[in-house]
Protein backbone atom coordinates (compact mmCIF):
# COMPACT_ATOMS: atom_id res chain seq x y z
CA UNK A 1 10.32 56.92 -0.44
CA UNK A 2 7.53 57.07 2.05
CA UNK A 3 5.32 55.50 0.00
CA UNK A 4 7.86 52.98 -0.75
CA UNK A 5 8.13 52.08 3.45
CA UNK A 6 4.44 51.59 3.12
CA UNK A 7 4.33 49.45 0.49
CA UNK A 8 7.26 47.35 2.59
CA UNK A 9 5.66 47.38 5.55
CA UNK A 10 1.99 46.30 4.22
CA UNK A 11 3.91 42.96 2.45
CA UNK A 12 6.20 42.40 5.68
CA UNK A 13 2.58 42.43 7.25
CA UNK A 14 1.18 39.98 4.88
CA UNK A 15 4.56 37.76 5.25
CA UNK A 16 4.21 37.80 9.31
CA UNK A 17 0.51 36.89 9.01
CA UNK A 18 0.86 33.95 6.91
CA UNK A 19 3.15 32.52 9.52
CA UNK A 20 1.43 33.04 12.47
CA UNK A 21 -1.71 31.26 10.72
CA UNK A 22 0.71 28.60 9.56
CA UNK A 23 2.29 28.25 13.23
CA UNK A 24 -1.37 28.28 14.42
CA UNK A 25 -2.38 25.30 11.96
CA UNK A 26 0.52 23.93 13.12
CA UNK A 27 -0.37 23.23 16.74
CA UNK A 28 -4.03 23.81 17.00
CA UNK A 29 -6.29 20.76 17.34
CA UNK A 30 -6.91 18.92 13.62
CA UNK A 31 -8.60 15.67 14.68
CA UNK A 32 -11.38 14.83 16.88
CA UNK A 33 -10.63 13.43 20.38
CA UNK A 34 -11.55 10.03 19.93
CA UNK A 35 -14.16 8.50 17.95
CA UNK A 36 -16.95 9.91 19.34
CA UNK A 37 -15.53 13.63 19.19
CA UNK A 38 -16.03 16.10 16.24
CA UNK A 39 -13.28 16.53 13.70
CA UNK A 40 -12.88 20.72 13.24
CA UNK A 41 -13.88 21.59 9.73
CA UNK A 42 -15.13 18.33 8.35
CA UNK A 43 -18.76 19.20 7.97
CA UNK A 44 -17.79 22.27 6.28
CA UNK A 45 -15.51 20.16 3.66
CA UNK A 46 -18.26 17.64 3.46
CA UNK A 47 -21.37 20.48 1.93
CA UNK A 48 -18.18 21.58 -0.40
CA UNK A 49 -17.82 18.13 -1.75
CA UNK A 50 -21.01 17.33 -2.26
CA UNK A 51 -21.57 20.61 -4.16
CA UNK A 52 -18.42 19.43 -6.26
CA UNK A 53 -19.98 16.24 -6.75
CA UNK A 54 -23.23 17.95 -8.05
CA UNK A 55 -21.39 20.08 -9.95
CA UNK A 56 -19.39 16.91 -12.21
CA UNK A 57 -16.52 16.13 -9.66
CA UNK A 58 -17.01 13.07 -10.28
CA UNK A 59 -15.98 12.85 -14.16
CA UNK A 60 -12.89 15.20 -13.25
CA UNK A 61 -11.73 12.56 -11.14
CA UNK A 62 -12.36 9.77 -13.99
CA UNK A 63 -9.95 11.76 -15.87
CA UNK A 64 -7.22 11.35 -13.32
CA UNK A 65 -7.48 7.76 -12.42
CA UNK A 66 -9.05 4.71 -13.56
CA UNK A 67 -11.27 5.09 -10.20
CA UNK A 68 -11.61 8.45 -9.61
CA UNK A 69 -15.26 8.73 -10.46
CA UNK A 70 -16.01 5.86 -7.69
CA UNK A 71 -13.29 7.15 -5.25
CA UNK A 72 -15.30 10.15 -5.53
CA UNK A 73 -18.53 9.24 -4.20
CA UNK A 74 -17.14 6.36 -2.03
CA UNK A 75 -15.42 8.31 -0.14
CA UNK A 76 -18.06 11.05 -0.11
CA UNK A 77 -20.30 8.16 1.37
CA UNK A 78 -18.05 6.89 4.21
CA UNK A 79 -17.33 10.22 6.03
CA UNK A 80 -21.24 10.47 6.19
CA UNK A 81 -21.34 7.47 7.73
CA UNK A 82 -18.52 7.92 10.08
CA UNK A 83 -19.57 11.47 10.87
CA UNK A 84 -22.69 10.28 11.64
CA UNK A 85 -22.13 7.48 13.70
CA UNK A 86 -20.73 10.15 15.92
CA UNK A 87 -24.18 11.81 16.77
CA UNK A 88 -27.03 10.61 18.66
CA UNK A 89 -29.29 8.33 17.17
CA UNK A 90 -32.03 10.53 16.43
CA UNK A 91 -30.30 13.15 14.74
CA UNK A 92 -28.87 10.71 11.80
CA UNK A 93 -31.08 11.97 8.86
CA UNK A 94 -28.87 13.76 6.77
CA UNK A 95 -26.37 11.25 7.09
CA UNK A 96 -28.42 8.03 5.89
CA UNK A 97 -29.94 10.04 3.29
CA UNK A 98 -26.46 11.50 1.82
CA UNK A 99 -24.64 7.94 2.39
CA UNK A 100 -28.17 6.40 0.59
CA UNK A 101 -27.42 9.02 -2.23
CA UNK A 102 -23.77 8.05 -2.75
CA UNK A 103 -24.55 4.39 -2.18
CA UNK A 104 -27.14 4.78 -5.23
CA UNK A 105 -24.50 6.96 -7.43
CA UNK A 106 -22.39 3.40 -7.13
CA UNK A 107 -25.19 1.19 -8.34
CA UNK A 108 -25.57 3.03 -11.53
CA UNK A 109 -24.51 2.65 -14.87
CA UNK A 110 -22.13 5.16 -14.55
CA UNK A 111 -20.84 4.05 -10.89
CA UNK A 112 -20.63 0.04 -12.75
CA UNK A 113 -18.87 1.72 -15.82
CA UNK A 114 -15.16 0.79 -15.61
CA UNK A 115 -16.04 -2.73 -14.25
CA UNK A 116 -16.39 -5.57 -15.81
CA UNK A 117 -19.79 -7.60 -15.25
CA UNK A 118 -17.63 -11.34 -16.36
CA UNK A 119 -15.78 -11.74 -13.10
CA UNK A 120 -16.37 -12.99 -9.89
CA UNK A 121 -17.66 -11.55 -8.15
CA UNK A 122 -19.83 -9.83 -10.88
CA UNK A 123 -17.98 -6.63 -11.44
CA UNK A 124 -15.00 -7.84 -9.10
CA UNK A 125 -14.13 -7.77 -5.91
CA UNK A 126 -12.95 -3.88 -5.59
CA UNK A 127 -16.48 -2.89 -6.44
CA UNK A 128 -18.30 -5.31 -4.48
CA UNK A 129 -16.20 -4.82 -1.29
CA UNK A 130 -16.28 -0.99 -1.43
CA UNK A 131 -19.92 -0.60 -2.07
CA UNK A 132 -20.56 -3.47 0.22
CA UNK A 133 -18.77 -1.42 3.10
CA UNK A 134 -20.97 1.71 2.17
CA UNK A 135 -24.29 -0.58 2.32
CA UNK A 136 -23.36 -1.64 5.80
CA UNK A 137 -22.97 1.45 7.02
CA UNK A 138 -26.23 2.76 5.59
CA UNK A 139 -27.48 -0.07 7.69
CA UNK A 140 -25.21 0.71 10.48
CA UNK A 141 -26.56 4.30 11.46
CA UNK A 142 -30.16 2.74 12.05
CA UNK A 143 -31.27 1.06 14.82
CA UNK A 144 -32.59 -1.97 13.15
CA UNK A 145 -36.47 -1.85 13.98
CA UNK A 146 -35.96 1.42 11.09
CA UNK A 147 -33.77 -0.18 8.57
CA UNK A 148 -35.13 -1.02 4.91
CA UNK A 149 -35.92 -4.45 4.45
CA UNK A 150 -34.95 -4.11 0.96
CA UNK A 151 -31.33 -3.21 1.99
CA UNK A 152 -30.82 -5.46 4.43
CA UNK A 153 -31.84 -8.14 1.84
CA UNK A 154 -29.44 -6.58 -0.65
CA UNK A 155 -26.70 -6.27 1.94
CA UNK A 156 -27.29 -9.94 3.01
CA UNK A 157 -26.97 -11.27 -0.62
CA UNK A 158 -24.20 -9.37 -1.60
CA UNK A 159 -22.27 -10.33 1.36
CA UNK A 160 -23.39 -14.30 0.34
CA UNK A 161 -21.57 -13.76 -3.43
CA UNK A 162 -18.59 -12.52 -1.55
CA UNK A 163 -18.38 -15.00 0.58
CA UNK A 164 -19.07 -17.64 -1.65
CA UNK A 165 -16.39 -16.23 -4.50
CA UNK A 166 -13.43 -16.61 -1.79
CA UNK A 167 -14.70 -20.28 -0.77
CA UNK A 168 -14.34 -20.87 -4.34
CA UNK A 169 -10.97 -19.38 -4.91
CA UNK A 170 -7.50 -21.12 -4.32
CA UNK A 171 -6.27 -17.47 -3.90
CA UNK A 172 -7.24 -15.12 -0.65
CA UNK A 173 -7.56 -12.46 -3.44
CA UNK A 174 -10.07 -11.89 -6.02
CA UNK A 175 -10.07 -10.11 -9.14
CA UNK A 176 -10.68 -6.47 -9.32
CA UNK A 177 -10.75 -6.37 -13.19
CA UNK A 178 -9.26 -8.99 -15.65
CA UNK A 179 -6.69 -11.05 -14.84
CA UNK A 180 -5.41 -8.43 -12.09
CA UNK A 181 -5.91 -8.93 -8.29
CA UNK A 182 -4.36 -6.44 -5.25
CA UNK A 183 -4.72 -7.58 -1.55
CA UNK A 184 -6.58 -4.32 -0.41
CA UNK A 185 -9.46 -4.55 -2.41
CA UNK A 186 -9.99 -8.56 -0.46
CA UNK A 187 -9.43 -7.09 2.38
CA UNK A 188 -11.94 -4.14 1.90
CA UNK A 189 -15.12 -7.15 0.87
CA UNK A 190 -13.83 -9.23 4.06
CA UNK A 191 -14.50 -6.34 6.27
CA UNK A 192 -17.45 -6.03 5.07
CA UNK A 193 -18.21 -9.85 5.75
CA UNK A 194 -17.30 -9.20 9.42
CA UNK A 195 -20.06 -5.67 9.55
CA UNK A 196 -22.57 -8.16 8.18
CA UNK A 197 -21.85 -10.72 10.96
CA UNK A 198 -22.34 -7.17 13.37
CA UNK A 199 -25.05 -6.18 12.28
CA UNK A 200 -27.07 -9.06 11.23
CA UNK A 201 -27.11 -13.30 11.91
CA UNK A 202 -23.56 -14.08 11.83
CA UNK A 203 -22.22 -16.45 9.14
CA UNK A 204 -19.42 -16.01 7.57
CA UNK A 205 -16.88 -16.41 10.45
CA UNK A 206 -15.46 -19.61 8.23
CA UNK A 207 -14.88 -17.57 5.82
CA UNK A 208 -12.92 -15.02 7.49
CA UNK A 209 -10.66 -17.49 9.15
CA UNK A 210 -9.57 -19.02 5.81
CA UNK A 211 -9.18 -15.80 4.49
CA UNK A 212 -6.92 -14.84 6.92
CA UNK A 213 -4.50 -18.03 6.79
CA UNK A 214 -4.32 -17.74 3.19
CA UNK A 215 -2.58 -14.19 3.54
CA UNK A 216 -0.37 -15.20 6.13
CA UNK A 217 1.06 -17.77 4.13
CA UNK A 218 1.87 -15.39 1.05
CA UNK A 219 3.28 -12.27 2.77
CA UNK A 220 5.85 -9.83 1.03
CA UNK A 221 8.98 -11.22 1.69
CA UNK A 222 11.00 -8.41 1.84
CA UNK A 223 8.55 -6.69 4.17
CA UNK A 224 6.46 -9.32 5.83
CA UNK A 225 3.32 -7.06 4.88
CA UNK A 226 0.20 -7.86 2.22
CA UNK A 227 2.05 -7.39 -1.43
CA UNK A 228 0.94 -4.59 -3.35
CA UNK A 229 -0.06 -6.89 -6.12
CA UNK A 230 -0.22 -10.48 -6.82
CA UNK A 231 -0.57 -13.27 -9.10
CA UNK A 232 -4.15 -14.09 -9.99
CA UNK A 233 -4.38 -17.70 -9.47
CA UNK A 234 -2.18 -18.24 -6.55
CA UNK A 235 -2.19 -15.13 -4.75
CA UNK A 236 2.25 -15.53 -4.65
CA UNK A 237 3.16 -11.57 -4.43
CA UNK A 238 4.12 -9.98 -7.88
CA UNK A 239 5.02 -6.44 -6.33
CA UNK A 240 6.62 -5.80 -3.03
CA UNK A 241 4.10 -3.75 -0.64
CA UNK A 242 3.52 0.10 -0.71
CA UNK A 243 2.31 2.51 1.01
CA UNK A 244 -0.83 3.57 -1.54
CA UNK A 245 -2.59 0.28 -0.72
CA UNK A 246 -0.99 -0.60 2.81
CA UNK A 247 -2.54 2.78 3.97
CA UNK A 248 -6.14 1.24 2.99
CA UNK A 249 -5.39 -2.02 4.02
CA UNK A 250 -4.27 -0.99 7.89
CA UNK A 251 -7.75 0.98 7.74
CA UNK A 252 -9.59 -1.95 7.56
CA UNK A 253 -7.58 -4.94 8.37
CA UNK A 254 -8.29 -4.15 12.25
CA UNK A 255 -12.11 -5.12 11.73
CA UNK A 256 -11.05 -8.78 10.47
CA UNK A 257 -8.53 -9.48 12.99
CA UNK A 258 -7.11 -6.60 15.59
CA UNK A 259 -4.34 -8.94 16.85
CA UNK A 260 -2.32 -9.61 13.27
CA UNK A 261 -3.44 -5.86 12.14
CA UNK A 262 -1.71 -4.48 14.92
CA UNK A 263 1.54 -6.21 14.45
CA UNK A 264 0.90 -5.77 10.74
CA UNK A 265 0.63 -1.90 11.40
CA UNK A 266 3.83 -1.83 13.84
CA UNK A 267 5.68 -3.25 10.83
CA UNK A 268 4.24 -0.76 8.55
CA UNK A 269 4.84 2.45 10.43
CA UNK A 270 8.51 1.22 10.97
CA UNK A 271 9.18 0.69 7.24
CA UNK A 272 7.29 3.85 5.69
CA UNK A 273 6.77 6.41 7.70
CA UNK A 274 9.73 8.89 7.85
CA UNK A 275 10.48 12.38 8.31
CA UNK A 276 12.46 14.00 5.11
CA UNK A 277 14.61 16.64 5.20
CA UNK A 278 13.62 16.61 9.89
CA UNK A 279 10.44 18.44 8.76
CA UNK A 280 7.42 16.59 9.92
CA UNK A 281 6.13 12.76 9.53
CA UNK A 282 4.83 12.08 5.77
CA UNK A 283 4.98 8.65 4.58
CA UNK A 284 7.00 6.55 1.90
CA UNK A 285 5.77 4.51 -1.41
CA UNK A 286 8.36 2.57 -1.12
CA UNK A 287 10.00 0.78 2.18
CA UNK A 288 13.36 2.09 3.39
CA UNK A 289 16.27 1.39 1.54
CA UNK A 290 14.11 0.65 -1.71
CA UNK A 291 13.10 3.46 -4.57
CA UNK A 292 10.66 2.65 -7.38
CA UNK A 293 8.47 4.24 -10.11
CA UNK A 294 5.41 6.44 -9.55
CA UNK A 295 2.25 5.81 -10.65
CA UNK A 296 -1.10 7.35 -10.75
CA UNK A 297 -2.28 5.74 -7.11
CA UNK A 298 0.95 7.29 -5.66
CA UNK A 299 1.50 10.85 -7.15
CA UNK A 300 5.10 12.03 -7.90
CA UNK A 301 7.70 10.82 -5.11
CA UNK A 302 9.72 13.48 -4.05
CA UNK A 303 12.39 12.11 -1.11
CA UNK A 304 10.10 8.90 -2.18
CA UNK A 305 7.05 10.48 0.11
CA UNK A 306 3.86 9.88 -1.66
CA UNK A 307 1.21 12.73 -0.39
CA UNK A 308 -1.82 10.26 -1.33
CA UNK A 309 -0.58 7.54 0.95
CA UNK A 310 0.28 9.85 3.88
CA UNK A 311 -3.28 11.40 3.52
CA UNK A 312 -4.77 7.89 4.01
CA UNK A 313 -2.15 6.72 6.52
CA UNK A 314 -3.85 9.91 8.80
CA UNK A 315 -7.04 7.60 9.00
CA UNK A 316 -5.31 4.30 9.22
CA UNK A 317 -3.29 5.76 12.32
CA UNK A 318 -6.56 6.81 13.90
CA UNK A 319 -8.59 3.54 13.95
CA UNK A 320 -5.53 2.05 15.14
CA UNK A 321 -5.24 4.55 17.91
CA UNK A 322 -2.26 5.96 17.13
CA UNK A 323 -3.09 9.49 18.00
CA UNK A 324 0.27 11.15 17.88
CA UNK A 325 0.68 9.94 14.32
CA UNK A 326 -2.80 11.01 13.36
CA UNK A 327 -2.65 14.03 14.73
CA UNK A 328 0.82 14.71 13.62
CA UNK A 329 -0.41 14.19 9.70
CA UNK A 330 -3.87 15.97 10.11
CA UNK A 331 -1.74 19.25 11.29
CA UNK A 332 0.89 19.03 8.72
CA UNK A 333 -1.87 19.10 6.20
CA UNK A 334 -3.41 21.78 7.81
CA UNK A 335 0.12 23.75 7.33
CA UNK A 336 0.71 22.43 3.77
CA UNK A 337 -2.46 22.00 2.30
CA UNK A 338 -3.32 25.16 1.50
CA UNK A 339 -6.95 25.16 2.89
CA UNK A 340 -9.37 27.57 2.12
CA UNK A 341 -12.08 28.36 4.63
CA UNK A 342 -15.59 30.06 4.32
CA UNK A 343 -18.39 30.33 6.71
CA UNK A 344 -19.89 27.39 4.93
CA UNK A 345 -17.67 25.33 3.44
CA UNK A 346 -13.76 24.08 3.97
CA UNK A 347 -11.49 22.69 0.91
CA UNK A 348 -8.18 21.77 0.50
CA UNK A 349 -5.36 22.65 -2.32
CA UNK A 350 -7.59 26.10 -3.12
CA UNK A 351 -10.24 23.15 -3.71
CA UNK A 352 -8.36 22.43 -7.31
CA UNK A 353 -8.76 18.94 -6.68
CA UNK A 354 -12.10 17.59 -4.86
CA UNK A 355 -11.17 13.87 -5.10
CA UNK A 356 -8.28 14.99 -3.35
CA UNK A 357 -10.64 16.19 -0.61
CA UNK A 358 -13.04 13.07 -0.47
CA UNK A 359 -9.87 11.03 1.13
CA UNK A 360 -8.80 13.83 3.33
CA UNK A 361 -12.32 13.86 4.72
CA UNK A 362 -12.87 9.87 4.83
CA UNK A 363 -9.52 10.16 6.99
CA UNK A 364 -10.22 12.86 8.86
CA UNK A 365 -13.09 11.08 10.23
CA UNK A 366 -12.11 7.60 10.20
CA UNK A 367 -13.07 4.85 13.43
CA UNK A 368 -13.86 1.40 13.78
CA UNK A 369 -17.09 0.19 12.54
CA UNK A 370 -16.61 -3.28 13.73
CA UNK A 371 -13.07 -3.82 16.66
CA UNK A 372 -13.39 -1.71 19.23
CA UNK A 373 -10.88 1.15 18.88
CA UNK A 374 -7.26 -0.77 20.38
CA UNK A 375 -5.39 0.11 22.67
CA UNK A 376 -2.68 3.26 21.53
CA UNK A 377 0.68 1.37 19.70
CA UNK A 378 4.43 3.42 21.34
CA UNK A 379 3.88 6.42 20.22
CA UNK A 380 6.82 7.38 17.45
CA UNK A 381 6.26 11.11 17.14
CA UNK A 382 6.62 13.09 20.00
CA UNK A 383 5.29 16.84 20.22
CA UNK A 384 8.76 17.96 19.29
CA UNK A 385 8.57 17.26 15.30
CA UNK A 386 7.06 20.88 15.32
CA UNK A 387 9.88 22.69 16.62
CA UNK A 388 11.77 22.72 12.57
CA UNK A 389 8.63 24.24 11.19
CA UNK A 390 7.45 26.30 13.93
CA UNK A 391 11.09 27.86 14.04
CA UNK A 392 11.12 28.28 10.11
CA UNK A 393 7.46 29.79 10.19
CA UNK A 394 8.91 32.32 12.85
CA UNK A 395 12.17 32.89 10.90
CA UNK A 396 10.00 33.57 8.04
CA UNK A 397 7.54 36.29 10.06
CA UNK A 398 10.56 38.06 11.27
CA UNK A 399 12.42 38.38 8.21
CA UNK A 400 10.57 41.23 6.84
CA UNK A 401 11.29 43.22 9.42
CA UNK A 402 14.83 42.86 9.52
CA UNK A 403 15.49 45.80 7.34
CA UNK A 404 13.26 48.31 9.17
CA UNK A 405 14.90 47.23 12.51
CA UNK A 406 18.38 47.97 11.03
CA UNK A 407 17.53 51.03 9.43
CA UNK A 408 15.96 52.40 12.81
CA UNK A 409 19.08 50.84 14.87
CA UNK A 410 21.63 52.95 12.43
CA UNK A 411 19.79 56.31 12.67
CA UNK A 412 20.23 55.61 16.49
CA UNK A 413 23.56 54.89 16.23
């Protein structure tokens, strides 16, 4: 029977510690302050994904998703650049050489693979935008005296055939593969027309403002948001908007135009985001009031909350400088994410699934390139959305001990 106690009061231990580290995930700091600040951890998740990615990451994401290998490295790149755009100038290095190395993964056969070389742009315009957006940055963390005239030529040229494609279209969206177009990957390559006009001679401003009147004339109309999806040829909406591709769109719209992205985010945050069951912010596929089918961008939809969206919406929030959102998300991961730290490295979900941890990391350390970082929307989430899980975390650490208290109250008694 002794032994027995033992064994109880060793698992009652276990139980208790689990929820104080989960009540200390819970309210410790997940984000940096600002965007010149630090996020905790991300450095540490960033040498773990690039070991993954060594290691054939890459082709485990293919598997998953028609994308995953380019998601993968993409996303790998980005942080890089956003992490390094937070240090001093001279101490950049590893950053443009890592971003360089993802940057180069994407211009390979293998990064070209699922695209097709017929459209218009060639390979269409969800993998010229994205790897447009990495070759900016590159370009971004130099001072320009030190940048490659090779890649500034190749970033100048690319950003031309972008350009030129949506003079040419009747739609504001391009193709991404045959016959299929989605808003976010246009508004991805027209970012990346307004960090070209940053960074070097500006000309595309024309462009832009086109751009720009052709989606606010074809809206969702149930939402008043960029569709999902549209038709090819007109850009008319063919799927109402969700939250997979508004929580890219809301990362980058703010670099085209911060005046309709904020209202365009207000909307957003009032239609999606939502608390299920009281327990923390996490973000819908679908808008209130309207269910629909998974797919393999949104996950499974339990209480309609897709976990890839709300991972991305953690980014969006921050370049919008929604804080309390942001930092709401980043430590409700932190409580349900299951991370796994060493004194090296930092991984999500046991690190089962590293293209899983390429978007938490690209959010995690998400800013403006391009806007300055806008003024902080009403905040919706007030420090108070802890006290369900903090009191359930506590319920659950006391629990164990319940028996041993009564036992030692009855002897007394």
């Amino acid at each position: 029977m002794r032994i027995l106690g033992w064994v109880g009061r060793g698992a009652g231990a276990l139980v208790s510690l689990a929820a104080l580290i989960g009540v200390v995930r819970l309210v410790a700091p997940a984000i940096a302050a600002g965007p010149s600040g630090s996020p905790p951890g991300v450095s540490r998740q960033l040498t773990f994904l690039r070991a993954e990615l060594d290691r054939g990451a890459g082709e485990d994401a293919q598997a998953l998703f028609p994308e995953g290998w380019f998601f993968a490295h993409v996303l790998y790149g980005l942080a890089r650049v956003e992490s390094g755009m937070r240090l001093p100038a001279g101490e950049r290095g590893e950053a443009v050489r890592e971003a360089r190395w993802a940057l180069e993964r994407l211009e390979s056969p293998a990064g070209r693979a699922p695209f097709s070389p017929d459209l218009t742009p060639a390979y269409g315009v969800f993998y010229q935008g994205w790897t447009n957006w990495l070759r900016g940055g590159v370009l971004a963390l130099q001072a320009p005296e030190r940048r490659d005239p090779a890649e500034v030529r190749r970033f100048a040229d690319v950003s031309a055939g972008l350009a030129a494609a949506f003079d040419a279209s009747a739609s504001p969206y391009l193709a991404a593969y045959p016959g299929q177009a989605w808003p976010v990957d246009s508004t991805v390559a027209v970012a990346s027309l307004r960090l070209h006009d940053t960074l070097l001679p500006p000309r595309f401003a024309p462009t832009v403002r086109r751009w720009l009147d052709g989606v606010r004339q074809r809206l969702d109309p149930r939402t008043g948001l960029m569709p999902h999806r549209v038709e090819l040829t007109t850009g008319a909406p063919a799927e109402v908007a969700r939250a997979t591709s508004q929580s890219v769109i809301h990362r980058f719209l703010g670099e085209v135009d911060p005046a309709f992205a904020h209202a365009q985010y207000l909307r957003f945050r009032s239609l999606y985001v939502v608390t299920p069951l009281g327990l923390g912010p996490a973000v819908r596929e679908y808008p209130r009031g309207m269910d629909g089918p998974a797919d393999v961008d949104s996950g499974p939809l339990p209480l309609g909350v897709s976990f890839s969206a709300t991972v991305v919406t953690l980014g969006a929030a921050q370049v919008r400088g929604d804080a309390a959102l942001a930092g709401a998300l980043a430590n409700y991961g932190e409580l349900v994410g299951l991370p796994l730290n060493t004194p090296h490295t930092k991984r999500y979900a046991l690190g089962l699934l590293p293209v899983g941890d390429a978007f938490l990391v690209w959010s995690k350390t998400a800013r403006p390139w391009v806007a300055p970082t806008p003024d902080p929307p009403p905040p919706t989430v007030s420090w108070w959305w802890r006290l369900p899980l903090l009191s359930l975390l506590v319920l659950a650490g006391a629990l164990p001990w319940l028996p041993f208290a009564l036992a030692r109250f009855r002897r007394r008694s």
